[in-house]
PDB file of N, CA and C in Angstrom:
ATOM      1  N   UNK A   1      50.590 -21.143 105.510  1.00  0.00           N
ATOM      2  CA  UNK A   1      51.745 -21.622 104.806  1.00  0.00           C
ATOM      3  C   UNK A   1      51.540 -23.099 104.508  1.00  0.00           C
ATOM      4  N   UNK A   2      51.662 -23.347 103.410  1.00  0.00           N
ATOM      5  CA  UNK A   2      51.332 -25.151 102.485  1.00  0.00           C
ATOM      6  C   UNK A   2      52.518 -25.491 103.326  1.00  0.00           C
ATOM      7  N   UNK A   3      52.312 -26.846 103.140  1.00  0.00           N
ATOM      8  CA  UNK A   3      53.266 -27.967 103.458  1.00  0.00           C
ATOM      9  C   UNK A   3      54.215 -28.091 101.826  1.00  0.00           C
ATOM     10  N   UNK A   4      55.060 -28.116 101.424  1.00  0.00           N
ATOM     11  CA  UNK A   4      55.927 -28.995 100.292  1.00  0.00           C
ATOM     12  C   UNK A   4      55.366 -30.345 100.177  1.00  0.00           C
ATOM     13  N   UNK A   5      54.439 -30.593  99.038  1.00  0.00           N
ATOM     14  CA  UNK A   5      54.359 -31.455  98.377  1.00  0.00           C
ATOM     15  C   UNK A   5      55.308 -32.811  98.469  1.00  0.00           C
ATOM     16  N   UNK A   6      55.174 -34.085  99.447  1.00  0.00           N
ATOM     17  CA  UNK A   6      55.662 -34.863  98.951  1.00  0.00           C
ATOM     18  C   UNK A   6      56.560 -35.221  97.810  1.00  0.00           C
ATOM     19  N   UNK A   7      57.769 -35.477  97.485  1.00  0.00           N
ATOM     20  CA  UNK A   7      57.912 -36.491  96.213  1.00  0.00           C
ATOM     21  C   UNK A   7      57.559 -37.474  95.725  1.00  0.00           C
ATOM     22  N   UNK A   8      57.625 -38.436  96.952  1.00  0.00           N
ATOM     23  CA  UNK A   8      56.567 -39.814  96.363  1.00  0.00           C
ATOM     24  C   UNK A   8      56.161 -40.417  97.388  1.00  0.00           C
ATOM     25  N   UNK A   9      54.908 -41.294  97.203  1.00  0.00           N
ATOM     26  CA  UNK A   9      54.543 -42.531  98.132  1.00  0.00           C
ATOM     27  C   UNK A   9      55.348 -43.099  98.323  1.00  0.00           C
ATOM     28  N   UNK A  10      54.872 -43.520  99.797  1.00  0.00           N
ATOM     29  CA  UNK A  10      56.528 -44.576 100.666  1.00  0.00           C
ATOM     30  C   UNK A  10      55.473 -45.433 100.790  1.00  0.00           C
ATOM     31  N   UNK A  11      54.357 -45.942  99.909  1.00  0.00           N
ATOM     32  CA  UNK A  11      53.847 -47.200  99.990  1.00  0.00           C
ATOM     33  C   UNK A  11      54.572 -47.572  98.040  1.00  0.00           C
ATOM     34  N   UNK A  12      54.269 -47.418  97.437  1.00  0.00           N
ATOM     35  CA  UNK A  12      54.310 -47.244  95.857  1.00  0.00           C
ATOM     36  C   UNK A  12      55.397 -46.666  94.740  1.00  0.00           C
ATOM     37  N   UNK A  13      56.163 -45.769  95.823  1.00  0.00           N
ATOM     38  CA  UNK A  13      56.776 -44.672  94.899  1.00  0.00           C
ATOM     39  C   UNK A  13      56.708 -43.802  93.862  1.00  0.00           C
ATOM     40  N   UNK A  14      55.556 -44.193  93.901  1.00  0.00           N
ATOM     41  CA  UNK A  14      55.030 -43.265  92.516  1.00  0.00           C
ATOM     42  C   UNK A  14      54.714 -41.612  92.753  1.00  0.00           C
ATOM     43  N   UNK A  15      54.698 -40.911  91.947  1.00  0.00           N
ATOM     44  CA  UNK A  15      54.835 -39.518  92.599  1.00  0.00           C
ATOM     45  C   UNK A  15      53.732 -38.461  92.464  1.00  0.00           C
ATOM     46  N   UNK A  16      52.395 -39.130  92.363  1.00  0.00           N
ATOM     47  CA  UNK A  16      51.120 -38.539  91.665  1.00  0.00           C
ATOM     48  C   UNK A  16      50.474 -38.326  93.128  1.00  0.00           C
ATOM     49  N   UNK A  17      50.755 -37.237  93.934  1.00  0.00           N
ATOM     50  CA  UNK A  17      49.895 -37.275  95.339  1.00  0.00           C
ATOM     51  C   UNK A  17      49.075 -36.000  95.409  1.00  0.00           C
ATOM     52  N   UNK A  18      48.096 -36.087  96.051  1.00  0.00           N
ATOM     53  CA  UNK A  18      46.600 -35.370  96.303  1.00  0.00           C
ATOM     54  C   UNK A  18      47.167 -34.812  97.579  1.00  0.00           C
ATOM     55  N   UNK A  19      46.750 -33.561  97.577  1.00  0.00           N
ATOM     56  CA  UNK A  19      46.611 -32.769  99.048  1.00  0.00           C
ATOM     57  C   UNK A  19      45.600 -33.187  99.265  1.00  0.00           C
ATOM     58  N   UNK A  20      45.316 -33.178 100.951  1.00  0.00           N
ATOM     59  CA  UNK A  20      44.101 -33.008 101.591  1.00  0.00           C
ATOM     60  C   UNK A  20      44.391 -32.069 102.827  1.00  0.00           C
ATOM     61  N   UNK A  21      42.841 -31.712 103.472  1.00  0.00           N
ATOM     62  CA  UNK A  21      43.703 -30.801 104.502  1.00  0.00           C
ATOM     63  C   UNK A  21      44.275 -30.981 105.814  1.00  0.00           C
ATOM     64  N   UNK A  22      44.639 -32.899 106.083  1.00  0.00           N
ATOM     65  CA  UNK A  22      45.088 -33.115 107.166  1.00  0.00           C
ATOM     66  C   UNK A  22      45.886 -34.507 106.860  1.00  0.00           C
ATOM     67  N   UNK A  23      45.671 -35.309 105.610  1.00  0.00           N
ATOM     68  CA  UNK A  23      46.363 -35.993 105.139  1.00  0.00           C
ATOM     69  C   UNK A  23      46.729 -35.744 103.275  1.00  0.00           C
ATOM     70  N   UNK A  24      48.200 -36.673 103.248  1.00  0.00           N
ATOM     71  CA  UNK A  24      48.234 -36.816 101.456  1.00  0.00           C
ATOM     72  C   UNK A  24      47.700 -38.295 101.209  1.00  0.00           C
ATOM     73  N   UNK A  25      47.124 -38.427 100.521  1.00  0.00           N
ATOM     74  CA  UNK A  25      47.099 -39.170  99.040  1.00  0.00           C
ATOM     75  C   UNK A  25      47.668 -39.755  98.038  1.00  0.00           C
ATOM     76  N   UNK A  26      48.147 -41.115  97.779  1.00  0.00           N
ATOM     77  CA  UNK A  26      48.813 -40.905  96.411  1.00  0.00           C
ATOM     78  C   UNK A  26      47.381 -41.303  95.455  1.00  0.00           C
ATOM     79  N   UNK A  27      47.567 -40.990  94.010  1.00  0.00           N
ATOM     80  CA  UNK A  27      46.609 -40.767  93.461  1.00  0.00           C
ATOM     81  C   UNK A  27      46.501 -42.332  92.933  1.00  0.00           C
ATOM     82  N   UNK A  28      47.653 -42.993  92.937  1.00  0.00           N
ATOM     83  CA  UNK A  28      47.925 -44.405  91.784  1.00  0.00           C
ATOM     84  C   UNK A  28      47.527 -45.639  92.995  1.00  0.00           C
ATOM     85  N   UNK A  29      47.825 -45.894  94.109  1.00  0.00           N
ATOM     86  CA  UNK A  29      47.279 -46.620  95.155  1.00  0.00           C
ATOM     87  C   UNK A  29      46.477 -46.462  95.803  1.00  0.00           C
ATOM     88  N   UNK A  30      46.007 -45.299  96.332  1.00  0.00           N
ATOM     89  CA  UNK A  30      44.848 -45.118  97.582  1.00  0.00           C
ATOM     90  C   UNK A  30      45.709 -44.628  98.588  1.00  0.00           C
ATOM     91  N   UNK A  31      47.182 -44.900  99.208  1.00  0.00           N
ATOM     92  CA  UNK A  31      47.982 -45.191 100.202  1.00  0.00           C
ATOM     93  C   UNK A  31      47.660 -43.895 101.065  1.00  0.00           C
ATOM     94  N   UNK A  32      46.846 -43.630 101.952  1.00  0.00           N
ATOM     95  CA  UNK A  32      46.581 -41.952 103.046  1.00  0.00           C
ATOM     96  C   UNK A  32      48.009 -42.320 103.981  1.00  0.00           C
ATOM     97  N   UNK A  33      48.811 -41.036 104.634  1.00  0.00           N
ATOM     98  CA  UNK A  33      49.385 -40.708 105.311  1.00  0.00           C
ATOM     99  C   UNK A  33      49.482 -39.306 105.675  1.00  0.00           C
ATOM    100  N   UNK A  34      49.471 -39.898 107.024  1.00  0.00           N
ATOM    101  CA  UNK A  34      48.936 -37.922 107.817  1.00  0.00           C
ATOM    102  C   UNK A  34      50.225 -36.962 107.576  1.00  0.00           C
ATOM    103  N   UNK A  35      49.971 -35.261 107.350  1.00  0.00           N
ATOM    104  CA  UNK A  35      50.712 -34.718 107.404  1.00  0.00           C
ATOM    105  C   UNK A  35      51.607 -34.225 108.441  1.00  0.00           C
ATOM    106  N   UNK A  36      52.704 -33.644 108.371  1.00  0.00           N
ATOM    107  CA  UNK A  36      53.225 -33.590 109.512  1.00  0.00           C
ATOM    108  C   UNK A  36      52.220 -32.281 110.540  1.00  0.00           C
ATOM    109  N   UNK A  37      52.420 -32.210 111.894  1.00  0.00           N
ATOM    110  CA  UNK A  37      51.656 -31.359 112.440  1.00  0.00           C
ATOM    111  C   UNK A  37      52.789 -30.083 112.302  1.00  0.00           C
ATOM    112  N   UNK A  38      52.200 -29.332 112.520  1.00  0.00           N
ATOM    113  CA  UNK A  38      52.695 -27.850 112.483  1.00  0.00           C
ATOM    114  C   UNK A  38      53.163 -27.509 113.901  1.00  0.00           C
ATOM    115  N   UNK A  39      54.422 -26.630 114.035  1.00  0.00           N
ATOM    116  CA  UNK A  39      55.336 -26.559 115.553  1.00  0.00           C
ATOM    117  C   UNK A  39      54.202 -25.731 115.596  1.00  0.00           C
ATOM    118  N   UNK A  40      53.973 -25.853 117.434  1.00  0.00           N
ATOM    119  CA  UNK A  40      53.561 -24.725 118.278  1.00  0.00           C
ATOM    120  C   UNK A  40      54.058 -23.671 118.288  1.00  0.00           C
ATOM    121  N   UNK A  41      53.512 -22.607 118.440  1.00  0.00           N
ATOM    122  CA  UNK A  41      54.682 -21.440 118.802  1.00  0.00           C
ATOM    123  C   UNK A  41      54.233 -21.193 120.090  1.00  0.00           C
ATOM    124  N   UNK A  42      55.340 -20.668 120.825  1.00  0.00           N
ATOM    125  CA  UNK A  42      55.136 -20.504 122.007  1.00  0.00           C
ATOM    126  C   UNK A  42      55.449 -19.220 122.742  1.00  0.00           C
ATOM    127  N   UNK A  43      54.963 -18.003 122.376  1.00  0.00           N
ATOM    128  CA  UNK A  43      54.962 -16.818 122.210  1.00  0.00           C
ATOM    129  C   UNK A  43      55.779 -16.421 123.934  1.00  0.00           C
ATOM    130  N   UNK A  44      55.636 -17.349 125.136  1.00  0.00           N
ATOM    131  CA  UNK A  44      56.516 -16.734 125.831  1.00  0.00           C
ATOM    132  C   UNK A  44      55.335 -16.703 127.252  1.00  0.00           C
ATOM    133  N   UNK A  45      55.939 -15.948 128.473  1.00  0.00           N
ATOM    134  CA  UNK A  45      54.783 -16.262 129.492  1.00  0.00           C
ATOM    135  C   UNK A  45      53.436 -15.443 129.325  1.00  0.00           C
ATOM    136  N   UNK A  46      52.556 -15.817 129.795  1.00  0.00           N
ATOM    137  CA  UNK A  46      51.017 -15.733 129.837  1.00  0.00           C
ATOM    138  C   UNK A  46      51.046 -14.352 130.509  1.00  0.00           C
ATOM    139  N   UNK A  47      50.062 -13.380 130.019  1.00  0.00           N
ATOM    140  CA  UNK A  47      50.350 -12.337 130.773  1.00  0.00           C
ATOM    141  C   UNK A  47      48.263 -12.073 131.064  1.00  0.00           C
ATOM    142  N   UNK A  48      47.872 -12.245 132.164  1.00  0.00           N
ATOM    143  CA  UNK A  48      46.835 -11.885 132.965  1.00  0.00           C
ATOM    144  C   UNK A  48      46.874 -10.085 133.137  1.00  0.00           C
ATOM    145  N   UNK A  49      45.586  -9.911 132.286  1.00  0.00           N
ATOM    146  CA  UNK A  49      45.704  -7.972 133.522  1.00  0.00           C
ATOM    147  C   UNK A  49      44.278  -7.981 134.040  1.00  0.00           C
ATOM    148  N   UNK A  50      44.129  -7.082 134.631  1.00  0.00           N
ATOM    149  CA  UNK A  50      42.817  -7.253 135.291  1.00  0.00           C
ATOM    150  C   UNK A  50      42.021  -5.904 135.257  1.00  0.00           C
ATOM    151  N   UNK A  51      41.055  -5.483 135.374  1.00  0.00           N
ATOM    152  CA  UNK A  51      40.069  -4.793 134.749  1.00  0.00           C
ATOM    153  C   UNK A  51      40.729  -3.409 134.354  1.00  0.00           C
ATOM    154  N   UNK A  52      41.548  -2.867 134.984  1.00  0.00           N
ATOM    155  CA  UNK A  52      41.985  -1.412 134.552  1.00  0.00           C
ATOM    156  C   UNK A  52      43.199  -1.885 133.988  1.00  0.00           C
ATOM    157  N   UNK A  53      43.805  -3.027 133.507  1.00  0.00           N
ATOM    158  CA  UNK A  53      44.934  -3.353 132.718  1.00  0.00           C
ATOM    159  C   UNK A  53      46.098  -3.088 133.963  1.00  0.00           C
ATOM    160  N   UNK A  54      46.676  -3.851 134.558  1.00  0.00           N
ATOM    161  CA  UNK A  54      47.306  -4.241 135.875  1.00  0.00           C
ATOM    162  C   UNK A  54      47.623  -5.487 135.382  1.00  0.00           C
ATOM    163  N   UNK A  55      48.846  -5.483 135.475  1.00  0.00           N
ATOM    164  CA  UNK A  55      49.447  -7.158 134.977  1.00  0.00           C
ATOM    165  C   UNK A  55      48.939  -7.751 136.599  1.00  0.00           C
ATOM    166  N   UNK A  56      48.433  -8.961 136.772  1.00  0.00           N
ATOM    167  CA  UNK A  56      48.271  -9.914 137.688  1.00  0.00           C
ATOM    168  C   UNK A  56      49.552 -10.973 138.000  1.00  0.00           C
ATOM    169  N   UNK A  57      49.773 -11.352 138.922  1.00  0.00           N
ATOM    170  CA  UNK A  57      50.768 -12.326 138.947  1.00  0.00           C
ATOM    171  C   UNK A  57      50.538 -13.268 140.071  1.00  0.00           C
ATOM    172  N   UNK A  58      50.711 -14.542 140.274  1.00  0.00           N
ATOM    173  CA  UNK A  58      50.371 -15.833 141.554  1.00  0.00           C
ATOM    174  C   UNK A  58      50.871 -14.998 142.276  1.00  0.00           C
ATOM    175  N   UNK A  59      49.720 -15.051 143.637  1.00  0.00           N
ATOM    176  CA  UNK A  59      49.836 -14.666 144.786  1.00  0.00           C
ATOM    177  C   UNK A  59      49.562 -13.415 145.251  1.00  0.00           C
ATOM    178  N   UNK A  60      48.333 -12.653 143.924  1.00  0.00           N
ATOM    179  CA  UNK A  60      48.442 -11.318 144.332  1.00  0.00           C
ATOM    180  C   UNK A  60      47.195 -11.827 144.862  1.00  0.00           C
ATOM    181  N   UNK A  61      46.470 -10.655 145.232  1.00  0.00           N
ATOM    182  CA  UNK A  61      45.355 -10.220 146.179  1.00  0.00           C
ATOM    183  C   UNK A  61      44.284  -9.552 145.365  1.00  0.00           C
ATOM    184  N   UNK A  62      43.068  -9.811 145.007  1.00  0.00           N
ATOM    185  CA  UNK A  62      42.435  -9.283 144.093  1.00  0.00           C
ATOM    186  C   UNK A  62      40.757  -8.646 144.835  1.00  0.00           C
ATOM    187  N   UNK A  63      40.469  -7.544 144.371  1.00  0.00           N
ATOM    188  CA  UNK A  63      39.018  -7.251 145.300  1.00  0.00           C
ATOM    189  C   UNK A  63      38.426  -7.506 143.599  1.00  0.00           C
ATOM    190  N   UNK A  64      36.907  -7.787 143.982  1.00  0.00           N
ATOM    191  CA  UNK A  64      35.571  -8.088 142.657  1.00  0.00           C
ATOM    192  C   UNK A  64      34.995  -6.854 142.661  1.00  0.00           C
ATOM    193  N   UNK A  65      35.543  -6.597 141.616  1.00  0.00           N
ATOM    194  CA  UNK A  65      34.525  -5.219 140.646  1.00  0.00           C
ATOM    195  C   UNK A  65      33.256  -4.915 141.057  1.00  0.00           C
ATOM    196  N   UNK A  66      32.425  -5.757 140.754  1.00  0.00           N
ATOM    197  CA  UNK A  66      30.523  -6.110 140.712  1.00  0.00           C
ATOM    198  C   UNK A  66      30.719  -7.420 141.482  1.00  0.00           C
ATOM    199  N   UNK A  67      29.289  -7.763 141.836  1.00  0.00           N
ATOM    200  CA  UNK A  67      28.648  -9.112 142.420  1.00  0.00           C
ATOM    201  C   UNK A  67      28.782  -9.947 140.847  1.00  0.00           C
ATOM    202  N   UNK A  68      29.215 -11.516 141.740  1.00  0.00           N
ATOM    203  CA  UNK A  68      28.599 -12.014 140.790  1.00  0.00           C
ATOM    204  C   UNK A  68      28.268 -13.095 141.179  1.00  0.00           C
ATOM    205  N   UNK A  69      27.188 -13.176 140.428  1.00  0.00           N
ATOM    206  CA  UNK A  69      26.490 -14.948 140.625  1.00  0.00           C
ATOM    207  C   UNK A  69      27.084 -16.357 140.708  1.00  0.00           C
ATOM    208  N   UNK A  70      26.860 -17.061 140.984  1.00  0.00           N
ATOM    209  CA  UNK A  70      27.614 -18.309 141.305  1.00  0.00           C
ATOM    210  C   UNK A  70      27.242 -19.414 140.377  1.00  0.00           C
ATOM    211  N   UNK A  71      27.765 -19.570 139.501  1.00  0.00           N
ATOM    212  CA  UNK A  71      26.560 -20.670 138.204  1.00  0.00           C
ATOM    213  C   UNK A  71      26.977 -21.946 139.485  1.00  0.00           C
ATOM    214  N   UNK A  72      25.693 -22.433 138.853  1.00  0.00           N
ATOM    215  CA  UNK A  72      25.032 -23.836 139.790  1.00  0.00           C
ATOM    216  C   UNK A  72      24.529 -23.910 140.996  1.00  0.00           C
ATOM    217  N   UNK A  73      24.563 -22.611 141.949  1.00  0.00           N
ATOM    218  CA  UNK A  73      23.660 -22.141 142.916  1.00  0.00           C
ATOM    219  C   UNK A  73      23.224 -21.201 142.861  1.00  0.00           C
ATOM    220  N   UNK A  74      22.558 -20.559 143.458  1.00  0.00           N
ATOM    221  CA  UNK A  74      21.930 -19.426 144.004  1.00  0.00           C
ATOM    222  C   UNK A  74      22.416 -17.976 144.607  1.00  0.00           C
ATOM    223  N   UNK A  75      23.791 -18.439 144.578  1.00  0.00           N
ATOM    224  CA  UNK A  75      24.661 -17.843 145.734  1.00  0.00           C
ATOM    225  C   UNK A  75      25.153 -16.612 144.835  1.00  0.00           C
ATOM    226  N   UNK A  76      25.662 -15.410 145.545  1.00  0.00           N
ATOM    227  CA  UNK A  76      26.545 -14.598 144.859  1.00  0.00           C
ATOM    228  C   UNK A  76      27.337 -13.893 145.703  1.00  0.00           C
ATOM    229  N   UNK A  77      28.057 -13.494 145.013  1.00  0.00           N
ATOM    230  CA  UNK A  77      29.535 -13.044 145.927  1.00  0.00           C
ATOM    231  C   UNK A  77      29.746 -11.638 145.443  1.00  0.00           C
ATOM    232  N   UNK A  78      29.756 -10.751 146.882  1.00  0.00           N
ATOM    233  CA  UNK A  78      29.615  -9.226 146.503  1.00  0.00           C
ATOM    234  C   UNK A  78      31.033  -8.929 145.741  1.00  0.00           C
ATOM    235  N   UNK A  79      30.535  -7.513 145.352  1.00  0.00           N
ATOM    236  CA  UNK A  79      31.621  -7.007 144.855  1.00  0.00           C
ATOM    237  C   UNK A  79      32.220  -6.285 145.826  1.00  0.00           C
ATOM    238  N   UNK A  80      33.637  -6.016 146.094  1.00  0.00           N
ATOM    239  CA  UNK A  80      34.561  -5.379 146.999  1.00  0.00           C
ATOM    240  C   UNK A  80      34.979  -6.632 147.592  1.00  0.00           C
ATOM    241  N   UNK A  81      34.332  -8.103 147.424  1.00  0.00           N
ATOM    242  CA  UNK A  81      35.603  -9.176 148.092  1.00  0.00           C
ATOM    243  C   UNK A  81      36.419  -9.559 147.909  1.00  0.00           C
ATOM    244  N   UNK A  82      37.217  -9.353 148.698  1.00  0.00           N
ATOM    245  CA  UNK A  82      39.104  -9.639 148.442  1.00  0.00           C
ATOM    246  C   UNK A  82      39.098 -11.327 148.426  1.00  0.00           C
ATOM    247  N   UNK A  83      39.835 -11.524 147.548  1.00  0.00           N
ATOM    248  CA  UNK A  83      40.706 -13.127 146.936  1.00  0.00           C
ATOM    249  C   UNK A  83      42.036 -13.043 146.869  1.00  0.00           C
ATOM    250  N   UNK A  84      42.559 -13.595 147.981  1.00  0.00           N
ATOM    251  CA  UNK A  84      44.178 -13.455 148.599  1.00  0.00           C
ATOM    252  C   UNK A  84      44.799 -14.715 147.913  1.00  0.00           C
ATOM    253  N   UNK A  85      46.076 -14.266 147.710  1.00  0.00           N
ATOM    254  CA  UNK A  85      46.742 -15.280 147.074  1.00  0.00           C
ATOM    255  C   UNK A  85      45.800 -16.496 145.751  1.00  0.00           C
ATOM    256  N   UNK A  86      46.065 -15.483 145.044  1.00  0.00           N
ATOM    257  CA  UNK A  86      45.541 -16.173 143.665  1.00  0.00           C
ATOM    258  C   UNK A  86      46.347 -17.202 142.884  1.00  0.00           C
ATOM    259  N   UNK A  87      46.271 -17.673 141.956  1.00  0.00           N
ATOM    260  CA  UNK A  87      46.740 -18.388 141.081  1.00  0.00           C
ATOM    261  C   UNK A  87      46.472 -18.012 139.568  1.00  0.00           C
ATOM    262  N   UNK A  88      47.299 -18.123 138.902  1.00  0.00           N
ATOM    263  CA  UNK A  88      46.746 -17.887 137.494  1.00  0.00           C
ATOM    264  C   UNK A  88      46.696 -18.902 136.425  1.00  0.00           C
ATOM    265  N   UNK A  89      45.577 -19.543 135.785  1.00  0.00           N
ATOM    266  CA  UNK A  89      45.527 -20.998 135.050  1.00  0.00           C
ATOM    267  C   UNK A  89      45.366 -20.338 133.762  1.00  0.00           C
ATOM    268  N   UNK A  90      45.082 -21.447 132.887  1.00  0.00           N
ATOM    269  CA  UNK A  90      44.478 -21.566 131.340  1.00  0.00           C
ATOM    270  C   UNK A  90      43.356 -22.059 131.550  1.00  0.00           C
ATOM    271  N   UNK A  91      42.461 -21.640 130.569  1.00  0.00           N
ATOM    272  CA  UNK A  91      41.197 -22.389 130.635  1.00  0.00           C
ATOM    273  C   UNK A  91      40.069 -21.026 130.322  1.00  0.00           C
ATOM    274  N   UNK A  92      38.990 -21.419 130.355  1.00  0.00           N
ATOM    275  CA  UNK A  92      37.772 -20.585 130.545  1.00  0.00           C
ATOM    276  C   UNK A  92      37.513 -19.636 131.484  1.00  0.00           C
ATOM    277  N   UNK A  93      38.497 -19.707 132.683  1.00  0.00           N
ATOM    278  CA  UNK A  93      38.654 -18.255 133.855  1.00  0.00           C
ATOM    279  C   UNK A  93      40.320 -18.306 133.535  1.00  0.00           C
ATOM    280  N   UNK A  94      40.526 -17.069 134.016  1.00  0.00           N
ATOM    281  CA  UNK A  94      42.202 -16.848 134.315  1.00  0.00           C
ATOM    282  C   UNK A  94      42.579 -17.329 135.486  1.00  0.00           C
ATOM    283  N   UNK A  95      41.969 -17.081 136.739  1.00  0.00           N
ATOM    284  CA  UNK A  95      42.382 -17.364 138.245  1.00  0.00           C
ATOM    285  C   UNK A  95      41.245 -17.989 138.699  1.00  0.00           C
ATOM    286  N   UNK A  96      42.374 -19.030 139.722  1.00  0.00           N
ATOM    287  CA  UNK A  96      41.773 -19.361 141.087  1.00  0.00           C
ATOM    288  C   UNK A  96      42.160 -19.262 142.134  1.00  0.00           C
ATOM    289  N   UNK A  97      41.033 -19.188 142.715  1.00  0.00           N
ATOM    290  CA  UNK A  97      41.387 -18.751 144.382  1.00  0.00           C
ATOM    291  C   UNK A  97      40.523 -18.815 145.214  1.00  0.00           C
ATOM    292  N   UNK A  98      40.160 -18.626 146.120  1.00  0.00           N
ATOM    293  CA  UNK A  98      39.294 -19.278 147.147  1.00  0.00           C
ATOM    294  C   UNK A  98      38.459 -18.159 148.443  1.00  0.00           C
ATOM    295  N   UNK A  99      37.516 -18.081 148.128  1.00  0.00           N
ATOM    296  CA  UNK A  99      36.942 -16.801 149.054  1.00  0.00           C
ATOM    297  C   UNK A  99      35.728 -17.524 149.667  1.00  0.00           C
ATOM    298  N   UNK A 100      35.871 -17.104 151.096  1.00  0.00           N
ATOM    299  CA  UNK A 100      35.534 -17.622 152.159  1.00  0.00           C
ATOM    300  C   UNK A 100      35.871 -19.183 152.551  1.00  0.00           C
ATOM    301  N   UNK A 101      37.054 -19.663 152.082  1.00  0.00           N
ATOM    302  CA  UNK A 101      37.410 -21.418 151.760  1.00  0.00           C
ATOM    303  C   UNK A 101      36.297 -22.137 151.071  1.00  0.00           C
ATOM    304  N   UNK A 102      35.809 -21.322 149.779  1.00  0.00           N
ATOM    305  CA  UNK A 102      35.428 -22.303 148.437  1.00  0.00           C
ATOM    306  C   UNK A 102      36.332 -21.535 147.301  1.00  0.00           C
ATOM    307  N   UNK A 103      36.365 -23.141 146.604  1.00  0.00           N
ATOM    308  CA  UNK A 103      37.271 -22.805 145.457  1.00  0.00           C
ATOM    309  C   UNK A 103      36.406 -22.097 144.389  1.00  0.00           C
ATOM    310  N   UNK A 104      37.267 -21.301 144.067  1.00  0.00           N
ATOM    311  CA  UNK A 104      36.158 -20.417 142.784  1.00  0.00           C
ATOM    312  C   UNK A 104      37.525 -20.113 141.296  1.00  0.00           C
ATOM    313  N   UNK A 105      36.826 -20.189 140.242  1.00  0.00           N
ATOM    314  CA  UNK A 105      37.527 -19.039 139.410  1.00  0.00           C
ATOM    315  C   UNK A 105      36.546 -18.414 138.642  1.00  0.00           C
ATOM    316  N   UNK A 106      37.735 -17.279 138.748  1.00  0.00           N
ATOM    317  CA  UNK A 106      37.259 -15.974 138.006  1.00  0.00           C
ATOM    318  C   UNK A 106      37.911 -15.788 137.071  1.00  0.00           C
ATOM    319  N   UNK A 107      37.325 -14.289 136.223  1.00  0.00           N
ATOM    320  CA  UNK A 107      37.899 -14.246 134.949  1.00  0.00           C
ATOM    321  C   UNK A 107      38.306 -12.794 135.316  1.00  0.00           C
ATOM    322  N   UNK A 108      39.077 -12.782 134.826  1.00  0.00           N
ATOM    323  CA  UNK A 108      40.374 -11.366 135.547  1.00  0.00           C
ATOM    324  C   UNK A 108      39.498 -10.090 134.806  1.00  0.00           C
ATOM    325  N   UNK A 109      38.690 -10.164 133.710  1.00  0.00           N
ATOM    326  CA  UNK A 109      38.120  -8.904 133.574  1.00  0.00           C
ATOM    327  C   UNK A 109      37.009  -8.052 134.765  1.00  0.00           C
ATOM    328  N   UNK A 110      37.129  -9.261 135.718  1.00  0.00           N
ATOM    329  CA  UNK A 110      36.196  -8.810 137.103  1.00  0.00           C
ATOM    330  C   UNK A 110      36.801  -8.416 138.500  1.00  0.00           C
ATOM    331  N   UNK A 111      37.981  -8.082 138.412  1.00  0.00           N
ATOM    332  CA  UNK A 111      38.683  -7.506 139.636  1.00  0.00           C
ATOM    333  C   UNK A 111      39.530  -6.796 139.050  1.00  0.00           C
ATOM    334  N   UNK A 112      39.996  -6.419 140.453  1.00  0.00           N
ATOM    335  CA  UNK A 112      41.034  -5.431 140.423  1.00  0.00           C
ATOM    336  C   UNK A 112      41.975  -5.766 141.368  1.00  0.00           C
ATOM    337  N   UNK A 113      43.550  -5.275 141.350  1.00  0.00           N
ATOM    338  CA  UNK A 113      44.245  -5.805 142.229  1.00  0.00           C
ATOM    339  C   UNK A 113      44.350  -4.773 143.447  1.00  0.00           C
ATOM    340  N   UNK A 114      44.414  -5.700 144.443  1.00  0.00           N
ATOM    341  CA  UNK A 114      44.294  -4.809 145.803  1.00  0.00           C
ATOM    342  C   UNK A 114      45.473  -4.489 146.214  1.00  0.00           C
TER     343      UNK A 114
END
């Protein structure tokens, strides 16, 4: 959806303005001014499910599908280990939580809720 075209420069008043795709233009001065930003929408709460489609929610209890590797060590963490009292973030994993007292996140397509 376009923005409505300006009426005029609020440097010039003149009413000859250039779209661009993050600022206008007037065409008779040079004068740039940014467009307005566009509302967020905010579709409502975040909904996490986890491998068989199970809504997740803070504080559930989750067992790991498969092993998985640990990027930046060596280490890996079997599958069938339970992660008690989770959390659910934004970002590049869905949850964190902490198994064996290290912090880890995971990405909810790798458990299941216990």
């Amino acid at each position: 959806m376009d923005e409505p075209t300006p009426s005029a420069c609020p440097e010039c008043t003149m009413n000859e303005i250039i779209s661009h795709p993050k600022l206008w233009e007037c065409a008779t001065c040079g004068h740039e001014w940014a467009k307005p930003e566009a509302p967020v929408k905010d579709d409502g709460p975040r909904i996490v499910k986890d491998a068989n489609g199970t809504v997740l929610a803070d504080g559930d209890t989750v067992v790991l599908i498969k092993d998985l590797k640990l990027r930046g060590s060596s280490g890996v963490i079997k599958g069938g280990t339970k992660a008690k009292n989770i959390r659910l973030v934004d970002g590049d994993h869905e949850i964190d939580c902490k198994i064996d007292g290290t912090p880890i996140g995971l990405k909810a397509e790798f458990v299941k809720k216990a």
